[in-house]
N, C-alpha and C. Protein backbone atom coordinates (compact mmCIF):
# COMPACT_ATOMS: atom_id res chain seq x y z
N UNK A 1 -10.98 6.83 -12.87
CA UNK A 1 -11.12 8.13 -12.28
C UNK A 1 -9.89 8.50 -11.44
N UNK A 2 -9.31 8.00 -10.63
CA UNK A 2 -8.18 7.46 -9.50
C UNK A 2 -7.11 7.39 -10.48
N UNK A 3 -5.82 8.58 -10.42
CA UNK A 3 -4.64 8.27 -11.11
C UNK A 3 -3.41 7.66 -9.99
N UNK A 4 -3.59 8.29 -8.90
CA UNK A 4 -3.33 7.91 -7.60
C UNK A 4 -3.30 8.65 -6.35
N UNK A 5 -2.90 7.56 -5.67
CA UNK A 5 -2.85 8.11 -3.73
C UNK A 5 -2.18 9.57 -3.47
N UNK A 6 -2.55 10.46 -3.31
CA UNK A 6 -2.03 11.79 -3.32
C UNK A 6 -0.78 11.90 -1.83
N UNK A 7 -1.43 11.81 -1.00
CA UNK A 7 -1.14 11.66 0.34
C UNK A 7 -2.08 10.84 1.43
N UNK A 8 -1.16 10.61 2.31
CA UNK A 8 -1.80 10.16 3.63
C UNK A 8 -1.95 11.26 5.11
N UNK A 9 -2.96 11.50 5.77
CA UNK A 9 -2.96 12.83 6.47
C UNK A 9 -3.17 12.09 7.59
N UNK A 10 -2.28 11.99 8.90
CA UNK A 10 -2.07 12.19 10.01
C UNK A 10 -2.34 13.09 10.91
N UNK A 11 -3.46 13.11 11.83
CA UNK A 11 -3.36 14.35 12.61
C UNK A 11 -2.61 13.65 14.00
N UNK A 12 -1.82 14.57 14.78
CA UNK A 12 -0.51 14.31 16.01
C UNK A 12 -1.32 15.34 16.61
N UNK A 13 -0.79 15.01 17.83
CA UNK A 13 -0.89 15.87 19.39
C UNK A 13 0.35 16.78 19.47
N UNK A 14 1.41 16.36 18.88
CA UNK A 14 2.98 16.81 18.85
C UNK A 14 3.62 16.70 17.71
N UNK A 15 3.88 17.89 16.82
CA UNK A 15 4.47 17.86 15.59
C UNK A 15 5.62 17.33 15.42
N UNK A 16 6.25 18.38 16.29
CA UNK A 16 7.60 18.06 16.66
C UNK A 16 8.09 16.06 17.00
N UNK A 17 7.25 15.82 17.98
CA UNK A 17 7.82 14.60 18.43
C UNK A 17 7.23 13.39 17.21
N UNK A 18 5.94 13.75 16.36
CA UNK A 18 6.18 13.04 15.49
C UNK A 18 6.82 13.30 14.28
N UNK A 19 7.53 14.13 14.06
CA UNK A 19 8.43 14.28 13.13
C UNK A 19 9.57 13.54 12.97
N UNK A 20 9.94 13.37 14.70
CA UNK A 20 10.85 13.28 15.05
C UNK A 20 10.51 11.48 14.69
N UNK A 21 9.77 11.40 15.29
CA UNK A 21 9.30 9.69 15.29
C UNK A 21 9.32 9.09 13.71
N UNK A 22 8.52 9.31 12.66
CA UNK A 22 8.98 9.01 11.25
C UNK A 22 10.01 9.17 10.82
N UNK A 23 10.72 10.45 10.48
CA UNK A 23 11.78 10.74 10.31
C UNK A 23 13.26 9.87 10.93
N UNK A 24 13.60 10.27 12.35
CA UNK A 24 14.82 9.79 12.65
C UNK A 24 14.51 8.34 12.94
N UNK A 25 13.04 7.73 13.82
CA UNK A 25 13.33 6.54 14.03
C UNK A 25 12.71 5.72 12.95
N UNK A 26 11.43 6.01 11.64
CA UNK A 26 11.39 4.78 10.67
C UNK A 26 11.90 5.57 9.29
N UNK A 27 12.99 6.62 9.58
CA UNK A 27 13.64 7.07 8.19
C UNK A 27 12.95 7.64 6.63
N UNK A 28 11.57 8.22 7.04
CA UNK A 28 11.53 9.16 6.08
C UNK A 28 12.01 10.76 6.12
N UNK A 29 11.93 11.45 4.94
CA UNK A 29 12.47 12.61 4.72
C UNK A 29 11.50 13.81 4.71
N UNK A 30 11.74 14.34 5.32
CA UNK A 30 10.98 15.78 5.61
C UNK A 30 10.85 16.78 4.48
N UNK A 31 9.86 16.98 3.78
CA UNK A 31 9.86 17.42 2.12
C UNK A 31 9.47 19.25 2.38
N UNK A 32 8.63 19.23 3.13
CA UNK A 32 7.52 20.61 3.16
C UNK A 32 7.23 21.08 4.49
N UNK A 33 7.02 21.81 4.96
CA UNK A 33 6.22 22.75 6.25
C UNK A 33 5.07 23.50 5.82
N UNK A 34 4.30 23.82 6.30
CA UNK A 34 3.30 24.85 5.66
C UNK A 34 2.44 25.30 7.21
N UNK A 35 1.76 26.58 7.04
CA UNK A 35 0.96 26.83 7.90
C UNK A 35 -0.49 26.67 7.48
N UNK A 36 -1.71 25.94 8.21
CA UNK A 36 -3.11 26.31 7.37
C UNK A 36 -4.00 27.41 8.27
N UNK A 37 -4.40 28.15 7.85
CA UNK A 37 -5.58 29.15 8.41
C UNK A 37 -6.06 29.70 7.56
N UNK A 38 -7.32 30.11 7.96
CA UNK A 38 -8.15 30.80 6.97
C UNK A 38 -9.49 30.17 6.51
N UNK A 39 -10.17 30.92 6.07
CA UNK A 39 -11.11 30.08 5.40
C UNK A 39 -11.42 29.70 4.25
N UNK A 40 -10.32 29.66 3.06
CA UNK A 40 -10.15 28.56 2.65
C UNK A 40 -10.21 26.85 3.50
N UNK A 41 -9.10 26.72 4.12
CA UNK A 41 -9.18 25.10 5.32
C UNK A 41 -10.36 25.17 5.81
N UNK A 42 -11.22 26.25 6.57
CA UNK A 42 -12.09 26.20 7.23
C UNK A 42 -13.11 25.28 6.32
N UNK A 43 -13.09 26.14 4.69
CA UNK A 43 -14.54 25.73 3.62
C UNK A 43 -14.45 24.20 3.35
N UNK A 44 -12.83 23.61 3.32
CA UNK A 44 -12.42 22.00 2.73
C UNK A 44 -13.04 21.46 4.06
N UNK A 45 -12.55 21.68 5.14
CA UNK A 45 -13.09 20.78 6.38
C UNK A 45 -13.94 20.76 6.95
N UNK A 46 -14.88 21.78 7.31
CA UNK A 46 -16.06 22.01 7.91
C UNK A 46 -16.02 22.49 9.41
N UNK A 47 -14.82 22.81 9.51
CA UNK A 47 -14.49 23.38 11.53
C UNK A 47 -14.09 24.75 10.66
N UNK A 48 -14.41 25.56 12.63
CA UNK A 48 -14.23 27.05 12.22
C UNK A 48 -13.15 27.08 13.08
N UNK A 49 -12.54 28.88 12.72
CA UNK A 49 -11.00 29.23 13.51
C UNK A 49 -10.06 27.60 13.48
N UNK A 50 -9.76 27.61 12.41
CA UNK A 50 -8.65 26.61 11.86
C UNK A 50 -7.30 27.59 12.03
N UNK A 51 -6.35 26.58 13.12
CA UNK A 51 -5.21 27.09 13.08
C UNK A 51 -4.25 25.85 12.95
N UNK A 52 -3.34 25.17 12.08
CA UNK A 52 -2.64 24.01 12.18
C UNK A 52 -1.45 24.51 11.61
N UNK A 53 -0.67 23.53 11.83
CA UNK A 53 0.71 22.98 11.00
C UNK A 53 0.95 21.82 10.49
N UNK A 54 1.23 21.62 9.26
CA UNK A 54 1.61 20.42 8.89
C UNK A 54 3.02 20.46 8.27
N UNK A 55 3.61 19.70 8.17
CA UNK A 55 4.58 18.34 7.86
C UNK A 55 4.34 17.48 7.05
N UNK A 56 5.03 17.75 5.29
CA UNK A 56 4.98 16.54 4.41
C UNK A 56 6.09 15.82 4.63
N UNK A 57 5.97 14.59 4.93
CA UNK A 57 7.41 13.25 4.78
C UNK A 57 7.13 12.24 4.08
N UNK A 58 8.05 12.13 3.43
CA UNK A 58 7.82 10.67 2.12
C UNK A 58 8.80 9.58 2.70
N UNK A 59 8.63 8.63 2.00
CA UNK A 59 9.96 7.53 2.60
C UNK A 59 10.90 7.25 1.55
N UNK A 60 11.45 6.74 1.66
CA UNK A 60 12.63 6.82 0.75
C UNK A 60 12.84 6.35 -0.68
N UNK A 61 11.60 5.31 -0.87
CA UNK A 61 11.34 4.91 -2.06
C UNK A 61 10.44 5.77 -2.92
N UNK A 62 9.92 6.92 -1.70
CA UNK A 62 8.78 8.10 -2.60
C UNK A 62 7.48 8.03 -2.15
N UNK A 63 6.83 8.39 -2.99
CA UNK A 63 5.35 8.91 -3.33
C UNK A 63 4.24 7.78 -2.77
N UNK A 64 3.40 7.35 -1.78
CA UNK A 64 2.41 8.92 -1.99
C UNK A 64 3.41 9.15 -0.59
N UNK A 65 3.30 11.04 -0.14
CA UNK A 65 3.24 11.20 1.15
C UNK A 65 2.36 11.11 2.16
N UNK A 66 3.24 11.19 3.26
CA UNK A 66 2.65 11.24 4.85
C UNK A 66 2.21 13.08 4.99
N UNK A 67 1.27 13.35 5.68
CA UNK A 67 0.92 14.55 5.55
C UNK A 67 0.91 14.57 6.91
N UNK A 68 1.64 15.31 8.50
CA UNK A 68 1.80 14.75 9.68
C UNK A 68 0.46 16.46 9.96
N UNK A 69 -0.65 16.62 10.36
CA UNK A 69 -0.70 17.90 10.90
C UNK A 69 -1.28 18.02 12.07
N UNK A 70 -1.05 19.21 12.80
CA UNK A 70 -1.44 19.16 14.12
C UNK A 70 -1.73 20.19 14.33
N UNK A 71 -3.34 20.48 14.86
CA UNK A 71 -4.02 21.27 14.75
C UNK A 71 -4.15 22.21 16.17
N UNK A 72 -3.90 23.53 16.06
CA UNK A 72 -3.96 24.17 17.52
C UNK A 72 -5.55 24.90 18.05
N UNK A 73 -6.20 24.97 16.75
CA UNK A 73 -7.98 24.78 16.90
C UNK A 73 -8.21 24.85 15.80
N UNK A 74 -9.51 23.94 15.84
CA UNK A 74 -10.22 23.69 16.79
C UNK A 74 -8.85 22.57 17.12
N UNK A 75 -8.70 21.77 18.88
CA UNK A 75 -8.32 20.80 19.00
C UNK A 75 -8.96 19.84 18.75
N UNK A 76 -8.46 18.65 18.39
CA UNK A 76 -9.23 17.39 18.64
C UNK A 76 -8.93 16.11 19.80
N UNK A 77 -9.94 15.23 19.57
CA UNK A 77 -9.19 14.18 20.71
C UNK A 77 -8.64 12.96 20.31
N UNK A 78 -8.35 12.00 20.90
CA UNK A 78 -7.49 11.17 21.17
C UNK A 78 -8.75 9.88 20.75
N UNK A 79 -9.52 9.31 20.50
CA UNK A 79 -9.92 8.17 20.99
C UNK A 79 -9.25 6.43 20.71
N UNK A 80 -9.32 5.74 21.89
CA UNK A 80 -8.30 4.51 21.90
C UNK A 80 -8.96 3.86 21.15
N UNK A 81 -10.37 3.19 20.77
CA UNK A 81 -10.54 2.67 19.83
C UNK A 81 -10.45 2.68 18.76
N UNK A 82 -9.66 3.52 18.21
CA UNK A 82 -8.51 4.02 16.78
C UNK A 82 -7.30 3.33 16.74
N UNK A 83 -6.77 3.10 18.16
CA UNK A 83 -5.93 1.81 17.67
C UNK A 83 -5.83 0.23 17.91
N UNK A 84 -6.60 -0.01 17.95
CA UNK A 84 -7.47 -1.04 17.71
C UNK A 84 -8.06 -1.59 15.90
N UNK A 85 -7.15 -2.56 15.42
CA UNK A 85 -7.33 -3.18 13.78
C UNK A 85 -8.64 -3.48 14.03
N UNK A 86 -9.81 -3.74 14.58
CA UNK A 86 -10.81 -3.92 14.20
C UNK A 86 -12.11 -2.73 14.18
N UNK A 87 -11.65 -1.72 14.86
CA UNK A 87 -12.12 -1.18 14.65
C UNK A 87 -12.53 0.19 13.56
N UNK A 88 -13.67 0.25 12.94
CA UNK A 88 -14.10 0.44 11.41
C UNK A 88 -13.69 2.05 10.74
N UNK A 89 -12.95 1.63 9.79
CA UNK A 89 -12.57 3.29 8.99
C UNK A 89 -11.55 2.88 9.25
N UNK A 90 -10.28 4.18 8.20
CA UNK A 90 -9.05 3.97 8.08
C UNK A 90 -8.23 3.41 9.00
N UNK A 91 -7.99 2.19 9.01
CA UNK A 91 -7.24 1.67 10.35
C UNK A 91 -5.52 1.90 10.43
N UNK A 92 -4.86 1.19 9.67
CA UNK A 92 -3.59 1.38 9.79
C UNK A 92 -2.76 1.69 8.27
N UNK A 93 -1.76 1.86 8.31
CA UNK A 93 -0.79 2.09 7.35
C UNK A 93 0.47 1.34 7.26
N UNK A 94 0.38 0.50 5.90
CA UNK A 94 2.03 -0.29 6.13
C UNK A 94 3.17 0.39 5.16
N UNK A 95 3.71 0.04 5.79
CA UNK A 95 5.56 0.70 5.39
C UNK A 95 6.19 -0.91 4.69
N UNK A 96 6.64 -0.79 3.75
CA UNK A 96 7.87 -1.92 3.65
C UNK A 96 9.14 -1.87 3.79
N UNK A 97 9.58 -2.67 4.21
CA UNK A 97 11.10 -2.92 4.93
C UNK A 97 11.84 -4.13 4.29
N UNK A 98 13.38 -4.08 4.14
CA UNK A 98 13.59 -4.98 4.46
C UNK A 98 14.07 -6.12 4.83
N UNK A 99 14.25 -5.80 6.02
CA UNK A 99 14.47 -6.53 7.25
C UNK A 99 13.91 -6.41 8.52
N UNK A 100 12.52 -6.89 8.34
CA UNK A 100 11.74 -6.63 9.38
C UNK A 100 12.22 -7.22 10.69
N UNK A 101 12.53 -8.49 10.89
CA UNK A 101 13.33 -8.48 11.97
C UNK A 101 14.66 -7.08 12.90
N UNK A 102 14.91 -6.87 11.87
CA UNK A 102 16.06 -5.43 12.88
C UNK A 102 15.18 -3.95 12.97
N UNK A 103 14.15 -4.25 12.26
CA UNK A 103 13.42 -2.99 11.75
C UNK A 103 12.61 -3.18 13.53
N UNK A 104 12.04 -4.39 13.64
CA UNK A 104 11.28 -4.19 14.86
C UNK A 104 12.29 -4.56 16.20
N UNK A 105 13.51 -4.82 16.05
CA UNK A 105 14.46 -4.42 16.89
C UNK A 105 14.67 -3.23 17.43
N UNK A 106 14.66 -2.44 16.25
CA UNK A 106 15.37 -1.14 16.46
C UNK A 106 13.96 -0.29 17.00
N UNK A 107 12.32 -0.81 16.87
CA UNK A 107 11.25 -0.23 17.48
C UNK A 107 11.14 -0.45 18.86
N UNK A 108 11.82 -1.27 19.77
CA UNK A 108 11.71 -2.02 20.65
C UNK A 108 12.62 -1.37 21.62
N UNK A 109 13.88 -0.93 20.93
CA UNK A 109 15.17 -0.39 21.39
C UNK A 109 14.32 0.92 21.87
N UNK A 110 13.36 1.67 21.30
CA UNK A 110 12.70 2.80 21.32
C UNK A 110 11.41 2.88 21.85
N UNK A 111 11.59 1.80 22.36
CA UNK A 111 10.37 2.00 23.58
C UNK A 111 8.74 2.04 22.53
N UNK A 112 9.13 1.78 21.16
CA UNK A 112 7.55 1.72 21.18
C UNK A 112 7.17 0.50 21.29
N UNK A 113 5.43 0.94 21.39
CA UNK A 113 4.53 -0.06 21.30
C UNK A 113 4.56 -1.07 20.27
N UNK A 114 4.69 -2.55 20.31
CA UNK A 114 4.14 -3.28 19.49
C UNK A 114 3.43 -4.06 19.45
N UNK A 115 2.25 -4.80 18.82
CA UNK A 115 0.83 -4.64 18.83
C UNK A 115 1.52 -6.69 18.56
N UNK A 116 1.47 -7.60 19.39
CA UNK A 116 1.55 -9.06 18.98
C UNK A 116 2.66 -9.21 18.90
N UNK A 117 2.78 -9.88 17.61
CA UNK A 117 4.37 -10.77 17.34
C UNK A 117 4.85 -10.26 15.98
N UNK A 118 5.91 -10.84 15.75
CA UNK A 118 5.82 -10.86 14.18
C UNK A 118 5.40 -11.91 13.25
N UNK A 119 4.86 -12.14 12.13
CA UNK A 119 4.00 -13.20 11.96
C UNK A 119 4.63 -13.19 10.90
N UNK A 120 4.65 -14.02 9.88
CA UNK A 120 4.83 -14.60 8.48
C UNK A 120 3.57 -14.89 8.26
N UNK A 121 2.69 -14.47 6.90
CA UNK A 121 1.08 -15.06 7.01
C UNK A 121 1.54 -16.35 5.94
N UNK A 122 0.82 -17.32 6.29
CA UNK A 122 0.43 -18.39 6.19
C UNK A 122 -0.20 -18.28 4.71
N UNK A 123 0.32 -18.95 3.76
CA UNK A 123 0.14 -19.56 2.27
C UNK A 123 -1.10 -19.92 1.96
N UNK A 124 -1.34 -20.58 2.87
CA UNK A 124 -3.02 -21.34 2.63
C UNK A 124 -3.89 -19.82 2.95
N UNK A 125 -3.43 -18.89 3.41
CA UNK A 125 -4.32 -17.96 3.70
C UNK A 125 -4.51 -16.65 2.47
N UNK A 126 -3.37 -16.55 2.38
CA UNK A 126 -3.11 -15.26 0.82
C UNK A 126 -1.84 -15.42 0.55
N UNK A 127 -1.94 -15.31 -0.68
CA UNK A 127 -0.15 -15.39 -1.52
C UNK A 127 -0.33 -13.93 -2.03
N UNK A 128 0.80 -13.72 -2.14
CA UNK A 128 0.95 -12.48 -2.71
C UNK A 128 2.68 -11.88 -3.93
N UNK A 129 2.16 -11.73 -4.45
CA UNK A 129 2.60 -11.90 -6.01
C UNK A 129 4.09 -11.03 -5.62
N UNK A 130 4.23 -10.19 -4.37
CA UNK A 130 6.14 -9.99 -4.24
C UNK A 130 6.79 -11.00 -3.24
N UNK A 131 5.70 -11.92 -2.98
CA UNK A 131 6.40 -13.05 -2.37
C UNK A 131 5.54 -13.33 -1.03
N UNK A 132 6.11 -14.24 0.06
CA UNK A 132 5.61 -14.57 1.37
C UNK A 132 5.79 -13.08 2.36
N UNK A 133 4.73 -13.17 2.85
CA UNK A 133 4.64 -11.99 3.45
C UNK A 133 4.85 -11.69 4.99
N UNK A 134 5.99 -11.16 5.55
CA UNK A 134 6.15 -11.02 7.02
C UNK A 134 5.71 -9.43 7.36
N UNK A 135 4.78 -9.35 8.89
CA UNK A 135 4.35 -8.63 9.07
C UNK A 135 4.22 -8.13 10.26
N UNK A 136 3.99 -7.04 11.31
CA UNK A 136 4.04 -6.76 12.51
C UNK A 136 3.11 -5.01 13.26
N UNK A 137 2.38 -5.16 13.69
CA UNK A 137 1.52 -3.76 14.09
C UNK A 137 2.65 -3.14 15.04
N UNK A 138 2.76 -2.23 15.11
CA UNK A 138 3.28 -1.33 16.51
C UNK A 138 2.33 0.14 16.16
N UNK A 139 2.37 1.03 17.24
CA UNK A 139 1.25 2.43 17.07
C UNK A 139 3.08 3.29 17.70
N UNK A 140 2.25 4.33 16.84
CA UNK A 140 3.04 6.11 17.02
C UNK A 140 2.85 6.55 17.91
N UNK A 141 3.35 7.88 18.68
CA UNK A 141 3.45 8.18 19.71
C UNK A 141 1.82 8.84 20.00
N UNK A 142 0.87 8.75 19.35
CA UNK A 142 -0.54 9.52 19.16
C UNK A 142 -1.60 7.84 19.67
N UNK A 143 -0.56 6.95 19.46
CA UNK A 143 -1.76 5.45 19.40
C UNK A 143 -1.92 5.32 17.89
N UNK A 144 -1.52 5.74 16.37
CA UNK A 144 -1.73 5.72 15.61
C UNK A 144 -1.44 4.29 15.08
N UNK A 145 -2.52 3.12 14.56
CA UNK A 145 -1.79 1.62 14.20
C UNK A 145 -1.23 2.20 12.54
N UNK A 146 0.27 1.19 13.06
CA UNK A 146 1.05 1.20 11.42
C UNK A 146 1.27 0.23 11.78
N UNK A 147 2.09 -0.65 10.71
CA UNK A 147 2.51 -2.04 9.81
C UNK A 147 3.60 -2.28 9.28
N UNK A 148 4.25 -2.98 10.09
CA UNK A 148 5.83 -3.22 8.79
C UNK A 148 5.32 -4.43 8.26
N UNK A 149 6.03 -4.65 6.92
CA UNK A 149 5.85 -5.63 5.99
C UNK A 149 6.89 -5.69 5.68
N UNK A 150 7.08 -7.28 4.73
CA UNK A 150 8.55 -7.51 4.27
C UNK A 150 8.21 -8.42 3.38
N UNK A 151 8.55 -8.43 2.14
CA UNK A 151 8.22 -9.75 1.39
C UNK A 151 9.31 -10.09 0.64
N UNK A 152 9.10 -11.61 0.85
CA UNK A 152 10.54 -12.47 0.17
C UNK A 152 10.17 -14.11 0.04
């Protein structure tokens, strides 16, 4: 049924500053702008007086996109147990890199958050067929959890 992942939809507090955040500091490319209102958005989502903006960015290897939007109403909120990996529904998103070591250098240099260490997972635990897998959480300027990966 599933030919594939269309996009990934992000809702931000700040368009701008997460634009700014994918884009200049983990280097994807800014594809689209669009405005949504109307009720069309209203009928797909189920909120009324829909006013947003979104932001398509892909990364450099492509497809699927990041869909960044940020909604001016209805607003929504913030809740912290969203970034938090255990807690249930879409949790995080990984990116591959690679050189995860300078990759989480250069997150660090930038003041974000990062969520532990960087780990290499352990063989006895899962292999995975592009190789040994290095990995690391940090969250977006919203608390959003993402994932660098690196395999070699």
């Amino acid at each position: 049924m599933i030919d594939a992942v269309d996009h990934i939809n992000l809702v931000v507090s700040d368009l701008e500053r997460s634009v700014h955040f994918y884009t200049e500091l983990l280097g994807f490319k800014e594809i689209r702008r669009a405005r949504l209102e109307g009720q069309w958005i209203e009928s797909i989502i189920g909120l009324n007086d829909v006013s947003a903006n979104v932001v398509y960015i892909v990364a450099p290897a492509g497809e699927p996109r990041l869909e960044l939007l940020c909604y001016e109403s209805p607003q929504g909120e913030s809740i912290l147990a969203h970034s938090r990996a255990n807690t249930i529904g879409l949790r995080h998103i990984a990116f591959r890199v690679k050189n995860i070591h300078a990759a989480v250098k250069r997150l660090k240099q930038a003041q974000v958050p990062i969520i532990g260490e960087t780990v290499a997972v352990p063989a006895t635990a899962i292999t995975h067929d592009a190789g040994r897998k290095i990995l690391c959480y940090f969250l977006d300027p919203d608390g959003i959890l993402l994932e660098l990966a690196e395999y070699c």
